[in-house]
Protein backbone atom coordinates (compact mmCIF):
# COMPACT_ATOMS: atom_id res chain seq x y z
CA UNK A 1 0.00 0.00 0.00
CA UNK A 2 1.13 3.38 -0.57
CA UNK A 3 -0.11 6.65 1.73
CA UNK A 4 0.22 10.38 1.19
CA UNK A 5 -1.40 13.13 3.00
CA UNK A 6 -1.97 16.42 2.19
CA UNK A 7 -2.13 19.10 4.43
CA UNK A 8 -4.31 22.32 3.48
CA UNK A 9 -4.80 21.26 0.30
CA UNK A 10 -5.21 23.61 -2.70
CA UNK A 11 -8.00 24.17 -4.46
CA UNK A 12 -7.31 22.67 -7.44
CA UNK A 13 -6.51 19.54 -5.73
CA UNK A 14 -10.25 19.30 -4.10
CA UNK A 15 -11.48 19.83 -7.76
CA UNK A 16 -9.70 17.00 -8.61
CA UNK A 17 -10.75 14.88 -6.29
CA UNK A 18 -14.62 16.16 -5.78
CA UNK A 19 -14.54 14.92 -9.55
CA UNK A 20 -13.54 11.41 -8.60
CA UNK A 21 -15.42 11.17 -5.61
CA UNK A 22 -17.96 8.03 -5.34
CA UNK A 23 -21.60 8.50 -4.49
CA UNK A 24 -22.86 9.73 -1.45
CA UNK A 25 -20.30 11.67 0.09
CA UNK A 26 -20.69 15.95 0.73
CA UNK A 27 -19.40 18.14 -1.11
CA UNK A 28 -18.63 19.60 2.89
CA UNK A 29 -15.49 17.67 2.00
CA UNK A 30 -14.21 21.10 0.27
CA UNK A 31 -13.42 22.26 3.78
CA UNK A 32 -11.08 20.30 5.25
CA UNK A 33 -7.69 20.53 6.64
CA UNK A 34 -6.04 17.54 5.30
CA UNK A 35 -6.45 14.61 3.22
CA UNK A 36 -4.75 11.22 3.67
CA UNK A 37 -4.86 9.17 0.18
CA UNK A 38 -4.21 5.66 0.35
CA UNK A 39 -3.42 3.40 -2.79
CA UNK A 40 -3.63 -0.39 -2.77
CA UNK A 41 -5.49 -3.87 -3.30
CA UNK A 42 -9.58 -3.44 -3.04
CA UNK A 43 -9.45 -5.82 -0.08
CA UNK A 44 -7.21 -3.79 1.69
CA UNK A 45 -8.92 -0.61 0.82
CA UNK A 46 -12.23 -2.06 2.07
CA UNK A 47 -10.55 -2.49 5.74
CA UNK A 48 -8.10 0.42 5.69
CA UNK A 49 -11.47 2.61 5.27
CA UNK A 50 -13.41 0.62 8.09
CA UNK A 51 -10.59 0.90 10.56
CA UNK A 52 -10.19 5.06 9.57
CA UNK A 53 -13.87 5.04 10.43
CA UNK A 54 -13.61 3.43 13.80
CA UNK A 55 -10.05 5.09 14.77
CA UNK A 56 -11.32 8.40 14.49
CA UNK A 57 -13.57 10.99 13.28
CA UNK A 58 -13.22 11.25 9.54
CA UNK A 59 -14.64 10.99 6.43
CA UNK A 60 -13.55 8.15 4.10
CA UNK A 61 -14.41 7.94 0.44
CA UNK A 62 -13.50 5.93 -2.37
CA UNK A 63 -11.80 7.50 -5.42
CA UNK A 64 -13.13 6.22 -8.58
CA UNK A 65 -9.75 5.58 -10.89
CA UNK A 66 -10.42 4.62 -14.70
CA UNK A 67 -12.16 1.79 -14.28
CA UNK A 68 -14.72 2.41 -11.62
CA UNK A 69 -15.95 -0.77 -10.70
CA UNK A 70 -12.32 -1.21 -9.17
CA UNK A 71 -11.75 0.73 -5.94
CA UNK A 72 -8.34 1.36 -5.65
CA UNK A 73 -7.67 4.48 -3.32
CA UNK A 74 -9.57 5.98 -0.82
CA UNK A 75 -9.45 9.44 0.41
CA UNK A 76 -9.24 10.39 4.14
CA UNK A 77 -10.90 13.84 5.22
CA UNK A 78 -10.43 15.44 8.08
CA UNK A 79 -8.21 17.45 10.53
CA UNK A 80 -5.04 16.87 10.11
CA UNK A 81 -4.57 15.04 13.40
CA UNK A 82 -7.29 12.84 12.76
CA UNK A 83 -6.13 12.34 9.53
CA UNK A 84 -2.25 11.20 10.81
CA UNK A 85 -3.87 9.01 13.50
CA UNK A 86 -6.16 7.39 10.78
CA UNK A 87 -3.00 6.22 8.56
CA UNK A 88 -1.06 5.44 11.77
CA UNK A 89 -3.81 3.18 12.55
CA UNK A 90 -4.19 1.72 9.03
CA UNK A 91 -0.41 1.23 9.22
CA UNK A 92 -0.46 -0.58 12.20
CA UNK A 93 -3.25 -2.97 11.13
CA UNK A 94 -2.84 -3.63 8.02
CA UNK A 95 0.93 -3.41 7.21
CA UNK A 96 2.25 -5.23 10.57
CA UNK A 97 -0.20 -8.56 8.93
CA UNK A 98 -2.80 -8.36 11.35
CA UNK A 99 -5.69 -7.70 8.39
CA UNK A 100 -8.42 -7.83 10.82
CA UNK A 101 -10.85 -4.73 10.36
């Protein structure tokens, strides 16, 4: 898996993403002070956003690539501690083998 995160990120960047953003999700998202992306298998997407979710309080959505039926990277909104502590969490789960959401 591969993680990035993007602190006060421009405007151009949310346009980006906002564009790519699966169904469901507010466009509130335009207002936030960070986003963690994280690239990788759909399985491992599927827990990385469940355990962001129950580590703390952000937003996860899935970014539709090329082929959308194939969730490959998810987008973490948020503060930006919440953010860090989401993809410390993920890290810690999903990297060290564990793989239980």
């Amino acid at each position: 898996m591969e993680f990035r995160i993007i602190k006060s990120p421009s405007k151009g960047t949310m346009d980006i993403l906002m564009k790519r953003l699966g169904t469901g999700i507010s466009n509130d998202l335009c207002y936030v002070d960070a986003i963690g992306l994280v690239q990788g298998r759909m399985i491992d997407m599927i827990c990385a956003a469940d355990i962001a979710e129950k580590a703390v309080g952000v937003t996860v959505a899935d970014i539709k690539g090329s082929c959308p039926q194939n969730m490959i990277m998810i987008a973490i909104f948020g503060d930006t501690a919440s953010v860090e502590a989401a993809i410390l969490e993920i890290k810690c789960n999903l990297e060290k083998g564990k793989g239980i959401c």
